[in-house]
C-alpha atoms as a PDB file:
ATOM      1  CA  UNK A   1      84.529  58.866  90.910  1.00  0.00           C
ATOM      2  CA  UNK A   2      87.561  56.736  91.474  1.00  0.00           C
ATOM      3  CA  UNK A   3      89.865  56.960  94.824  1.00  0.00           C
ATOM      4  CA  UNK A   4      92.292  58.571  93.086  1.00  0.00           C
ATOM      5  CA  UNK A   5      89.782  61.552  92.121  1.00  0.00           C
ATOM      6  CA  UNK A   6      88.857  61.898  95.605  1.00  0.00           C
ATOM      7  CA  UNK A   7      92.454  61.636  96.699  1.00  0.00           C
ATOM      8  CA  UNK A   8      93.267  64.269  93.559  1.00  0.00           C
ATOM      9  CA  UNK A   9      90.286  66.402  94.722  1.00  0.00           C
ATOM     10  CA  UNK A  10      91.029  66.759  98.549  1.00  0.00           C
ATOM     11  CA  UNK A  11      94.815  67.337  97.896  1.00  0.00           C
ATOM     12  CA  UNK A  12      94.335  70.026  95.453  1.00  0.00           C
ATOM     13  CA  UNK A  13      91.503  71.524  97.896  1.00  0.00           C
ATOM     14  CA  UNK A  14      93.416  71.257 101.293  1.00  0.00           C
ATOM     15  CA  UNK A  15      96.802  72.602  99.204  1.00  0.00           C
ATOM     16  CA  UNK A  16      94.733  75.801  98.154  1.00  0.00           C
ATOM     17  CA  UNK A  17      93.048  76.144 101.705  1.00  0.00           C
ATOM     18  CA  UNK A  18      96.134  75.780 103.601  1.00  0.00           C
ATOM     19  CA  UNK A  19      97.538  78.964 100.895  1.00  0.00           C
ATOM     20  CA  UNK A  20      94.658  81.082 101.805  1.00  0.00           C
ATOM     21  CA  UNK A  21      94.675  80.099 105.609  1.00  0.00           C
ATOM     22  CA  UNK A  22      98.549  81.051 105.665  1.00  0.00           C
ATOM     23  CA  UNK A  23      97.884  84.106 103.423  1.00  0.00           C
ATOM     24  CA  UNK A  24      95.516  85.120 106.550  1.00  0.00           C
ATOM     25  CA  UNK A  25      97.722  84.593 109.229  1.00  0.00           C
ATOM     26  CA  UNK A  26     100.448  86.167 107.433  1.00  0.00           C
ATOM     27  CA  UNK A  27      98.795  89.629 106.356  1.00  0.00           C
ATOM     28  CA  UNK A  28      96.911  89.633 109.509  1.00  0.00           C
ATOM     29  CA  UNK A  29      99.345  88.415 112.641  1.00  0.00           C
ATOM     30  CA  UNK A  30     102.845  88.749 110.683  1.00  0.00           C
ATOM     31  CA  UNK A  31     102.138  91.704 108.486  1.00  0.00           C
ATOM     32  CA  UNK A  32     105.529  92.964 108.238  1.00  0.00           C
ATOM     33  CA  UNK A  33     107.126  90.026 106.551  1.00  0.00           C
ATOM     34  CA  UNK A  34     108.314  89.969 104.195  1.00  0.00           C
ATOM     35  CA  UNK A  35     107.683  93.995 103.682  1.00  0.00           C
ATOM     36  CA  UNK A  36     108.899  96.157 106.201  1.00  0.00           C
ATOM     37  CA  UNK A  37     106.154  98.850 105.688  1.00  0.00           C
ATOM     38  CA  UNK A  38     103.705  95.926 105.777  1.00  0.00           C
ATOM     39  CA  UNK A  39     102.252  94.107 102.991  1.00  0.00           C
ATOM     40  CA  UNK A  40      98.974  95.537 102.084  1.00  0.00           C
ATOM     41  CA  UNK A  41     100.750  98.937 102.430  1.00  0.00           C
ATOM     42  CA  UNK A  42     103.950  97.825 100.349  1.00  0.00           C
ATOM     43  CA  UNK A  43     101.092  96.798  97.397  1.00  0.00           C
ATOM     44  CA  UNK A  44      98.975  99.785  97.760  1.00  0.00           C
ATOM     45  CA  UNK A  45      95.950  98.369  99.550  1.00  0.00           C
ATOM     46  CA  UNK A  46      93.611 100.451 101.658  1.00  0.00           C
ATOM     47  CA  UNK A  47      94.005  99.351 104.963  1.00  0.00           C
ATOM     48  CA  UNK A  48      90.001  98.252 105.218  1.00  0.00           C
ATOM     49  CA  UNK A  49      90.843  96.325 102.786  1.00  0.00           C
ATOM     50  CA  UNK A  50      92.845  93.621 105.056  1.00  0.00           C
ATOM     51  CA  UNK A  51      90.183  92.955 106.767  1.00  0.00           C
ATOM     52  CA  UNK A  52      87.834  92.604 103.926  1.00  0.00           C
ATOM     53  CA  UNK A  53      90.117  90.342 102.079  1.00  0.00           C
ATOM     54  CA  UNK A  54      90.277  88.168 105.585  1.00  0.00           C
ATOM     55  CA  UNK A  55      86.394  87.818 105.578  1.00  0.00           C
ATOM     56  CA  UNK A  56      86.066  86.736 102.333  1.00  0.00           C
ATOM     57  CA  UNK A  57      89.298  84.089 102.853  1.00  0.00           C
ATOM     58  CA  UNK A  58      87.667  82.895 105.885  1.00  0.00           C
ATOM     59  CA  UNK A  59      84.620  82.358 104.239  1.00  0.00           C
ATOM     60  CA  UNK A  60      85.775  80.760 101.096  1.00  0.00           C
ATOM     61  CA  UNK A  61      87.888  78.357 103.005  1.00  0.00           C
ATOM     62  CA  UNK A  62      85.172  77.329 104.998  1.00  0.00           C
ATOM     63  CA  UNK A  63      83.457  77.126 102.117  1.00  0.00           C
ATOM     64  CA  UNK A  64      85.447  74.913 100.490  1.00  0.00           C
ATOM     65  CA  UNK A  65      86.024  72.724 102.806  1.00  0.00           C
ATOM     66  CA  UNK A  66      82.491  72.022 104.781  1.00  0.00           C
ATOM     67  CA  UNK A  67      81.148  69.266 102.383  1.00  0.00           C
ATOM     68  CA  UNK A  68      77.500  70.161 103.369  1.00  0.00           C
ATOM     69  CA  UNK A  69      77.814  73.772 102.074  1.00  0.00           C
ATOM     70  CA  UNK A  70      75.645  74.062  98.321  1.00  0.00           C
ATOM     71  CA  UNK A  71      76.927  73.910  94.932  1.00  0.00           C
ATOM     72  CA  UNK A  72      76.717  77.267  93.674  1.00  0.00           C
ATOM     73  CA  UNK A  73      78.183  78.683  96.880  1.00  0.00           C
ATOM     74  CA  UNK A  74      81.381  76.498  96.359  1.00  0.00           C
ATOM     75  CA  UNK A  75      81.731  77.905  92.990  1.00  0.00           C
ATOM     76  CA  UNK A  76      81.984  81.381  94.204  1.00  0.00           C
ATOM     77  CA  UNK A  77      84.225  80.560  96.422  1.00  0.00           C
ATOM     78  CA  UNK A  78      86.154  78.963  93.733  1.00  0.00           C
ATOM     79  CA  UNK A  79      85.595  82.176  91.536  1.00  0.00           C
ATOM     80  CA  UNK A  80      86.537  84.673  94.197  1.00  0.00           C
ATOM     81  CA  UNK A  81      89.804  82.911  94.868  1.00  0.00           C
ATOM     82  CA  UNK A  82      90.828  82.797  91.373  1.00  0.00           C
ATOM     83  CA  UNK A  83      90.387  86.217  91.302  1.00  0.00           C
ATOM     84  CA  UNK A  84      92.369  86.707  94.892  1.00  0.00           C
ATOM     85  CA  UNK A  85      94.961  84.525  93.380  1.00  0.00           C
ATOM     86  CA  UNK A  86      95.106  86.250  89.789  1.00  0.00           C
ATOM     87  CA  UNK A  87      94.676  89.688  91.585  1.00  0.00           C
ATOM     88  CA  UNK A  88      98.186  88.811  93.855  1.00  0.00           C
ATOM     89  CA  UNK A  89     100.017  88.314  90.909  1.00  0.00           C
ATOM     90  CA  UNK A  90      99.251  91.256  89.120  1.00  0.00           C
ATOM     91  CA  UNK A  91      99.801  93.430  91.980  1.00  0.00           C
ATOM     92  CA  UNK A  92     103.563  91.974  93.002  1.00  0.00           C
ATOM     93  CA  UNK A  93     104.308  92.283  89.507  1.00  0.00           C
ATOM     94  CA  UNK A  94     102.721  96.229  89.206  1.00  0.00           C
ATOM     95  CA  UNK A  95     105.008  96.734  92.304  1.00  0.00           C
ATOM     96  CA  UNK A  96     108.325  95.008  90.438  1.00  0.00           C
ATOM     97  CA  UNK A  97     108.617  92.441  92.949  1.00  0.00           C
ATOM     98  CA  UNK A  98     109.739  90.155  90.123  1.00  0.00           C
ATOM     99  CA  UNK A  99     113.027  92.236  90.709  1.00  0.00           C
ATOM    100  CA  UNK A 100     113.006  90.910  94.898  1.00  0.00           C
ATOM    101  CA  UNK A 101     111.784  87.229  93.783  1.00  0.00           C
ATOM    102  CA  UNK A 102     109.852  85.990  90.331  1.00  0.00           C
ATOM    103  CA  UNK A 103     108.133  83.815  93.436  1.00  0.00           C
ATOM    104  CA  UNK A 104     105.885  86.992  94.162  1.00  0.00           C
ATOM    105  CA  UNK A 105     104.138  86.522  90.553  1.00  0.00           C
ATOM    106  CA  UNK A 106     104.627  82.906  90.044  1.00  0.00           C
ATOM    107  CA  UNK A 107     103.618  81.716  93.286  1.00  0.00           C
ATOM    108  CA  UNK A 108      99.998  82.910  92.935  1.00  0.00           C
ATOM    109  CA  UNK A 109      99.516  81.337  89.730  1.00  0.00           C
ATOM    110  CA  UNK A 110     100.684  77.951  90.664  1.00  0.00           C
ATOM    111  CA  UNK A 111      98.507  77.616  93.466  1.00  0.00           C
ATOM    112  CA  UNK A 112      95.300  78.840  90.434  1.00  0.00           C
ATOM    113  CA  UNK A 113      96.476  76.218  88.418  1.00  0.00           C
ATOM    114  CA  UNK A 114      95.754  74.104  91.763  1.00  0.00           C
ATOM    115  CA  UNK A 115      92.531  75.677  92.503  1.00  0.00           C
ATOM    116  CA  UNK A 116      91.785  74.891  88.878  1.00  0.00           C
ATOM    117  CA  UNK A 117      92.704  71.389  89.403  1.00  0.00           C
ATOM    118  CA  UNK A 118      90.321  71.226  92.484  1.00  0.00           C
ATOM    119  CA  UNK A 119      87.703  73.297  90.173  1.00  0.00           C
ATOM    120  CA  UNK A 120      87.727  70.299  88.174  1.00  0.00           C
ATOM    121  CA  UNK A 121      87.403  67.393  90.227  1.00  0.00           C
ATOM    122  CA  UNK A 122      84.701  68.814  91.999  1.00  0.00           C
ATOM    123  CA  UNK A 123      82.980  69.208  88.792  1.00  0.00           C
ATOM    124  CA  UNK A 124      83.615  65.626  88.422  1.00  0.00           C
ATOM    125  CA  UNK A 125      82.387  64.512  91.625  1.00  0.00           C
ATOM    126  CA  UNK A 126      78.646  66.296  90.961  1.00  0.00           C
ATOM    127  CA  UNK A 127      78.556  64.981  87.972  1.00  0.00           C
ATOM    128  CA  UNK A 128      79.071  61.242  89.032  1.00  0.00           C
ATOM    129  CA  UNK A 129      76.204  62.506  92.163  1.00  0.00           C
ATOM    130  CA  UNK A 130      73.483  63.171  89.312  1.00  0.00           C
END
């Protein structure tokens, strides 16, 4: 692998960790923004399911990032964020938050084209390990 795929690689990874890190803190400390009636409530979530969602972000972050972790667990961490990420757009868009900001939809799905990006280069970099 080349600098730039390692520089390509760690952007795209530390981008999409720094999303899922914020999407913690901000359904978990500042609930209420940018929904009154809280976010997981405003989409319909059970409430147990904020602090499954949190597990699984913490883990797949830490995941992603620890370069020791195995293989296979780093691609279900990429897996279960692409379906966190595919997940939050469907649900703003179920809700018509298109109508508040096409950012509740879009955002999501920029930041899977990232992860997809990252998916990629760290395909890349096992390859060039075997």
């Amino acid at each position: 692998m080349t600098r730039r795929d390692k520089i390509v690689y760690w952007t795209t990874t530390g981008i999409v960790s720094a999303v899922m890190v914020f999407s913690i803190i901000n359904f978990t400390l500042l609930d209420h923004f940018p929904f009154p009636e809280g976010g997981f409530v405003h989409l319909g979530f059970p409430a147990y399911f904020k602090a499954e969602l949190t597990i699984a972000k913490v883990l797949g972050v830490s995941t992603l990032l620890i370069p020791a972790i195995p293989a296979k667990l780093k691609e279900f961490a990429y897996f279960g964020f692409a379906i966190t990420l595919i997940s939050a757009s469907i649900a703003h868009f179920s809700r018509g938050d298109a109508s508040i900001s096409v950012l509740f939809v879009i955002d999501p799905l920029i930041f899977l084209g990232l992860l997809t990006v990252s998916y990629f280069y760290f395909r890349k970099m096992r390859k060039a390990a075997s």
